[in-house]
Protein backbone atom coordinates (compact mmCIF):
# COMPACT_ATOMS: atom_id res chain seq x y z
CA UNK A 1 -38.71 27.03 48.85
CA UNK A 2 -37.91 30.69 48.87
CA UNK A 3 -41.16 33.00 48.03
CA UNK A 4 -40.81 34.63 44.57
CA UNK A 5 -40.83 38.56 44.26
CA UNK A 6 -40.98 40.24 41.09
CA UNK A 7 -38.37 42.47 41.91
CA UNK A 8 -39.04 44.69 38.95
CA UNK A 9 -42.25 45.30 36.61
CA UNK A 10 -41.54 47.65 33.18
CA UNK A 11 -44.36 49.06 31.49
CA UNK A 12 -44.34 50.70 27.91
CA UNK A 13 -45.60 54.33 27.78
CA UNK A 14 -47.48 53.66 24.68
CA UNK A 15 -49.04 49.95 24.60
CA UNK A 16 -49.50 49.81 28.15
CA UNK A 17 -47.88 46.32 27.80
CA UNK A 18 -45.75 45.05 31.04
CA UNK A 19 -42.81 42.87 31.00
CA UNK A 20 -41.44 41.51 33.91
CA UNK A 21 -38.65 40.16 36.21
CA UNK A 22 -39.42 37.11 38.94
CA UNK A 23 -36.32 36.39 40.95
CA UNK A 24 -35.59 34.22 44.20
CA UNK A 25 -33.66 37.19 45.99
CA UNK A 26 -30.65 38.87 45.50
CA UNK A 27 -27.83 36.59 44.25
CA UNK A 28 -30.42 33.88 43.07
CA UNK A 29 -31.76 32.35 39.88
CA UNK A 30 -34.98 34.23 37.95
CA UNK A 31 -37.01 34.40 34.81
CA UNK A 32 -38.34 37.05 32.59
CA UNK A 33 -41.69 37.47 31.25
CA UNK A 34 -42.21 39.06 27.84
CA UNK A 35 -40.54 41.89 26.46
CA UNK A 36 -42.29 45.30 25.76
CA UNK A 37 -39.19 47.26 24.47
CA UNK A 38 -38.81 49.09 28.05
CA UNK A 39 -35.96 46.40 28.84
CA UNK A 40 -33.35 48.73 31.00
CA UNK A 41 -34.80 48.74 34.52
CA UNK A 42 -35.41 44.94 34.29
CA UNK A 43 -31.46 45.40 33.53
CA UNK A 44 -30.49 47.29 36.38
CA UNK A 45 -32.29 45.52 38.89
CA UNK A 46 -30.26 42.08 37.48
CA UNK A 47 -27.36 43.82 37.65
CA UNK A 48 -27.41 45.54 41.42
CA UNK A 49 -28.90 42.08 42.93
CA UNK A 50 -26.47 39.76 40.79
CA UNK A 51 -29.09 37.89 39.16
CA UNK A 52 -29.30 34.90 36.83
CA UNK A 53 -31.45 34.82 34.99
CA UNK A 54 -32.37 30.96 33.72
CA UNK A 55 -35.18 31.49 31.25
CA UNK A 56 -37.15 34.21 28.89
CA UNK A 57 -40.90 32.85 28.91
CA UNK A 58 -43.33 33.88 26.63
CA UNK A 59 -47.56 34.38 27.31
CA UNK A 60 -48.30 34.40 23.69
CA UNK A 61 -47.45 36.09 20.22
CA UNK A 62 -49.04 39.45 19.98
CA UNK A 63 -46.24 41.92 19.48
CA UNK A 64 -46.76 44.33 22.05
CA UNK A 65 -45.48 41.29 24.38
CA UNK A 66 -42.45 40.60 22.01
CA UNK A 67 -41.07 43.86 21.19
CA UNK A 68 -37.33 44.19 21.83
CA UNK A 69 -36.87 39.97 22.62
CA UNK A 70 -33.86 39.51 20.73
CA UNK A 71 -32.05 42.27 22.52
CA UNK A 72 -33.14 40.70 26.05
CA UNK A 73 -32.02 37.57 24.93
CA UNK A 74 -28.77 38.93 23.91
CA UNK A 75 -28.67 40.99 27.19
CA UNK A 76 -29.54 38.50 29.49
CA UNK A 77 -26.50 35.87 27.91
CA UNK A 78 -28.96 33.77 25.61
CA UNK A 79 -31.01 31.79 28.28
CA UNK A 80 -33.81 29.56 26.73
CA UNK A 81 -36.88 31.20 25.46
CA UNK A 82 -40.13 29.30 26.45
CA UNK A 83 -43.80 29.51 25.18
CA UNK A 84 -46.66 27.15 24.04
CA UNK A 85 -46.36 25.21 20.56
CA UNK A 86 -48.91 27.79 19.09
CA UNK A 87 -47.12 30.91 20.10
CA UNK A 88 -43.66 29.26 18.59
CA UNK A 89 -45.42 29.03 15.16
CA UNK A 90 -46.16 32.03 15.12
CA UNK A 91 -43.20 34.24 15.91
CA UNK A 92 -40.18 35.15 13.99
CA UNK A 93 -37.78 34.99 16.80
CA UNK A 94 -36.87 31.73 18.13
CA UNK A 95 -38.28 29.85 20.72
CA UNK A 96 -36.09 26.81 22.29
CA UNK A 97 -38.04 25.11 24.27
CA UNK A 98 -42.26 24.40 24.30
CA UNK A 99 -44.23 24.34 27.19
CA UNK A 100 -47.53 22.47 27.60
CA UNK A 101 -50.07 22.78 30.02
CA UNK A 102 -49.12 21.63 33.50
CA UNK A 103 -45.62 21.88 31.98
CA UNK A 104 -43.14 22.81 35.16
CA UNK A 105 -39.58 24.48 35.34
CA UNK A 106 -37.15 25.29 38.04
CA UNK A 107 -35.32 28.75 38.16
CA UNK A 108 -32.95 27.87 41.35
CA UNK A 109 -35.84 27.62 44.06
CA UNK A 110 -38.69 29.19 42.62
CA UNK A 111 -41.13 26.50 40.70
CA UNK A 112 -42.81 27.99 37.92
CA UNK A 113 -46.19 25.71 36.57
CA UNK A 114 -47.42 26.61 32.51
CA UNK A 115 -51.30 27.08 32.32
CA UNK A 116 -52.59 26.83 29.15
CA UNK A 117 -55.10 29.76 28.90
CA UNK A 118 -57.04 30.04 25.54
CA UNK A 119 -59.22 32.35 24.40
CA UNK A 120 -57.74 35.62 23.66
CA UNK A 121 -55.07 33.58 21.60
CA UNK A 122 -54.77 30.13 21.35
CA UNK A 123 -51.41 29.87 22.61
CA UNK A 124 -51.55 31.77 25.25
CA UNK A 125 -49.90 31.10 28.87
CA UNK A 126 -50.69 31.85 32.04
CA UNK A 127 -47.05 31.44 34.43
CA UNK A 128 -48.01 29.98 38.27
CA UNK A 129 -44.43 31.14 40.21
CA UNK A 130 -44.04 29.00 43.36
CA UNK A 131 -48.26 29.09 44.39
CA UNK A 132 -48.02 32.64 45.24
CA UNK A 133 -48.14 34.57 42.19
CA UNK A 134 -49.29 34.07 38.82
CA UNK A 135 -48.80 35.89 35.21
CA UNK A 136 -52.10 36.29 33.55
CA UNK A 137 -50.98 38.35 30.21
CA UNK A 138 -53.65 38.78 28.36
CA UNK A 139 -56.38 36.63 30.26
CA UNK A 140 -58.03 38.86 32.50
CA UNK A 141 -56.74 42.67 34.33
CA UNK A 142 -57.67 44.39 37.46
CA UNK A 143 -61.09 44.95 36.95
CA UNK A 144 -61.73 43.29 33.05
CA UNK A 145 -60.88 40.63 30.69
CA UNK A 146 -59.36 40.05 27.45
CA UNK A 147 -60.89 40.55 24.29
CA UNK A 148 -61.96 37.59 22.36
CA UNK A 149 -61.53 39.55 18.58
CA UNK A 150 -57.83 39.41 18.64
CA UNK A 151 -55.56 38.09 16.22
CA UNK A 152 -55.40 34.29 17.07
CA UNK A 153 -58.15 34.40 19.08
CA UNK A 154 -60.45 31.79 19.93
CA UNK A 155 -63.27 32.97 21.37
CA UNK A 156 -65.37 33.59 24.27
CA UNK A 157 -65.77 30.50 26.02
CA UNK A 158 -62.68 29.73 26.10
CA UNK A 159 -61.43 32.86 27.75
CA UNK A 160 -64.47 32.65 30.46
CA UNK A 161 -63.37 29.03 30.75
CA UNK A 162 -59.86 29.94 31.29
CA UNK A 163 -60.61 32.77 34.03
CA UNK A 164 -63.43 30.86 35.42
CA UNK A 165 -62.23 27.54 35.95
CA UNK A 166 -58.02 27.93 35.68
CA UNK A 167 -56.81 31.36 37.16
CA UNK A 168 -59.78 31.99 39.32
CA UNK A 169 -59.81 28.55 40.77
CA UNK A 170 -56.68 29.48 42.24
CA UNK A 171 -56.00 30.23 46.40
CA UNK A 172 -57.78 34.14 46.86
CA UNK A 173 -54.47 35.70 48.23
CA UNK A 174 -52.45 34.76 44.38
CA UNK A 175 -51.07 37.79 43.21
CA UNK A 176 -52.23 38.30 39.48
CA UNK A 177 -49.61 40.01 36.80
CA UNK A 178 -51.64 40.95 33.81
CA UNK A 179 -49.94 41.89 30.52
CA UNK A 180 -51.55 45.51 30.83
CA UNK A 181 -51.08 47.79 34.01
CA UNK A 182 -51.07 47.16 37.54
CA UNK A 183 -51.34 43.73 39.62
CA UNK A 184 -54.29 42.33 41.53
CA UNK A 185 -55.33 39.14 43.23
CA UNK A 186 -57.63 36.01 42.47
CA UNK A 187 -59.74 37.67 45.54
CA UNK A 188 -60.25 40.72 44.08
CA UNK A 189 -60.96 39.94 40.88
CA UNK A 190 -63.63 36.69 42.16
CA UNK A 191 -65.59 39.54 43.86
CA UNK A 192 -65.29 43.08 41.96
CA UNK A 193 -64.35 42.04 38.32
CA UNK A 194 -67.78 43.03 36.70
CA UNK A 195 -67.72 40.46 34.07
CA UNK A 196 -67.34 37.54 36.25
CA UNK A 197 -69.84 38.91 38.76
CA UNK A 198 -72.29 38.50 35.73
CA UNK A 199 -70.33 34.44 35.05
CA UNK A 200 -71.04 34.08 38.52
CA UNK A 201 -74.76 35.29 38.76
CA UNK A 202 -74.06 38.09 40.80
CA UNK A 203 -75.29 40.43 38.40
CA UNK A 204 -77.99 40.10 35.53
CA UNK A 205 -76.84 40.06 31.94
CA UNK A 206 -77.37 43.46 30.40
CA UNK A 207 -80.18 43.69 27.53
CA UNK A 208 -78.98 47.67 25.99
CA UNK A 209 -79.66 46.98 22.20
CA UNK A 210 -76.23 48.41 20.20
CA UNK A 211 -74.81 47.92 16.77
CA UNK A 212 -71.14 46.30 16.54
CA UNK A 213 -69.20 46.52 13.01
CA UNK A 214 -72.84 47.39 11.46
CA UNK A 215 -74.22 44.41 12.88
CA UNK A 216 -77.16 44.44 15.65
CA UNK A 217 -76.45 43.29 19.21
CA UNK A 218 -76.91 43.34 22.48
CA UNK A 219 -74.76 44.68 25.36
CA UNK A 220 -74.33 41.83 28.01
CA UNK A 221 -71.54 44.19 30.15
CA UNK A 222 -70.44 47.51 29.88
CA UNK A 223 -66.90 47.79 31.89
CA UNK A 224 -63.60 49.21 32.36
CA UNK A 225 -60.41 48.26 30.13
CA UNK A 226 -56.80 48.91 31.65
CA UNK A 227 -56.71 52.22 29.27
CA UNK A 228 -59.37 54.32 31.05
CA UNK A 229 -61.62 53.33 28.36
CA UNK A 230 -64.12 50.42 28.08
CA UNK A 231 -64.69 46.63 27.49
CA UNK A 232 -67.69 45.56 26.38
CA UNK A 233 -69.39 42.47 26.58
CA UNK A 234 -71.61 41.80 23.19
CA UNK A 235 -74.29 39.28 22.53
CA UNK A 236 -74.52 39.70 17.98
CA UNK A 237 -77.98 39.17 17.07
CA UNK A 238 -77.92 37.32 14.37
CA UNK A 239 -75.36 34.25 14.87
CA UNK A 240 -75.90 34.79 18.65
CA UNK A 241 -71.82 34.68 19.38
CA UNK A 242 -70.87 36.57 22.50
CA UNK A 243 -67.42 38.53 21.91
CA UNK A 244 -65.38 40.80 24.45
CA UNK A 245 -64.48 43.59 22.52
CA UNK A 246 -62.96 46.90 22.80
CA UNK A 247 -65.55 50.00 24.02
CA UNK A 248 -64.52 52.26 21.00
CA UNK A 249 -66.23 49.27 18.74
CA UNK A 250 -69.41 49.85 20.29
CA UNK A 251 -72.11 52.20 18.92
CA UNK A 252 -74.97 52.75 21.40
């Protein structure tokens, strides 16, 4: 089995979103991964290395992770588009084919494994290429997590279910390809990521009283997003629901 590369990562200037390219080599088969309207270097790098590309998968249906998909389709000569049952429903575009989780597909050698990952959206996908490397979307980023307030979301044990005992459970050395910003690995994230330091123990839960959408809470963590901004981890008084929501939400 030949070890898969992503042989080219776009990012758009504005969302922050990444689409990418996983390929065998030069030659080979490969896959892309979302679209984020920043399709021409994914292009180019088909092109030069005479790639085919064998399917368009999807990680779920927020539209900073589908802009420009019909033109990639079109582009890339109208492979199959992937994604969960859940995602399908809710796009406009087409999707050919659904994946479930455990679901597997072949792109020439590499072996790419569907993980169903729920929380920040019900459909959402994690992609496991060949053991080594694994697309996390909108699951969990070099040093935070998704929210849990997101369209389609559903909730906050889910997504610390789906980090905690899916991607995380994975070997240390996986590479991890979030849908925001640069990569990182299961190791890194397992020891540094400061929300599941506080899932693992590592840390206490934080106890900073703060007021969310006029609503008393608490703040359980107070971390970094993939903007330069925050995450926050918030405990609402009243219905005692924990939520990961965006810093900017927060007042303290």
């Amino acid at each position: 089995m030949i070890a898969a590369v992503i042989v080219e990562r776009t990012e758009n200037p504005q969302w922050l979103s990444n689409a990418y390219l996983f390929a065998e080599g030069p030659g080979g088969s490969g896959v892309l991964v979302d679209c984020n309207d920043v399709a021409d270097p994914l292009f180019a790098r088909i092109e030069a290395d005479g790639i085919s590309i064998t399917h368009i998968l999807l990680t779920h249906h927020h539209a900073d992770h589908l802009a420009g998909l019909a033109e990639v389709r079109e582009r890339a000569s109208s492979p199959p588009v992937l994604a969960h049952e859940l995602t399908a429903s809710e796009i406009l575009d087409p999707v050919d084919e659904t994946l479930a989780d455990g679901d597997r597909i072949a792109s020439g050698g590499l072996e790419i494994e569907a993980i169903h990952t729920p929380g920040h959206d019900a459909g959402h996908l994690a992609f496991l290429i060949d053991g080594t490397d694994c697309v996390t979307a909108d699951l969990i980023f070099k040093g935070t997590v998704g929210g849990t307030k997101a369209p389609g979301a559903t909730g906050f044990e889910d997504l610390q279910s789906s980090i905690m005992d899916r991607v995380l459970k994975l070997d240390p050395s996986t590479r991890l390809h979030p849908g925001h910003r640069e990569p990182t690995t299961v190791g890194e994230e397992w020891d540094g990521n400061p929300f599941v330091r506080v899932w693992r123990g590592l840390e206490p839960e934080g106890a900073e009283d703060c007021r969310v959408w006029g609503s008393d809470a608490t703040l359980v963590v107070w971390g970094p997003d993939y903007d330069g901004g925050h995450k926050a981890w918030v405990r609402f008084a009243e219905s005692g629901e924990d939520a990961i929501i965006g810093g900017s939400q927060v007042e303290r």
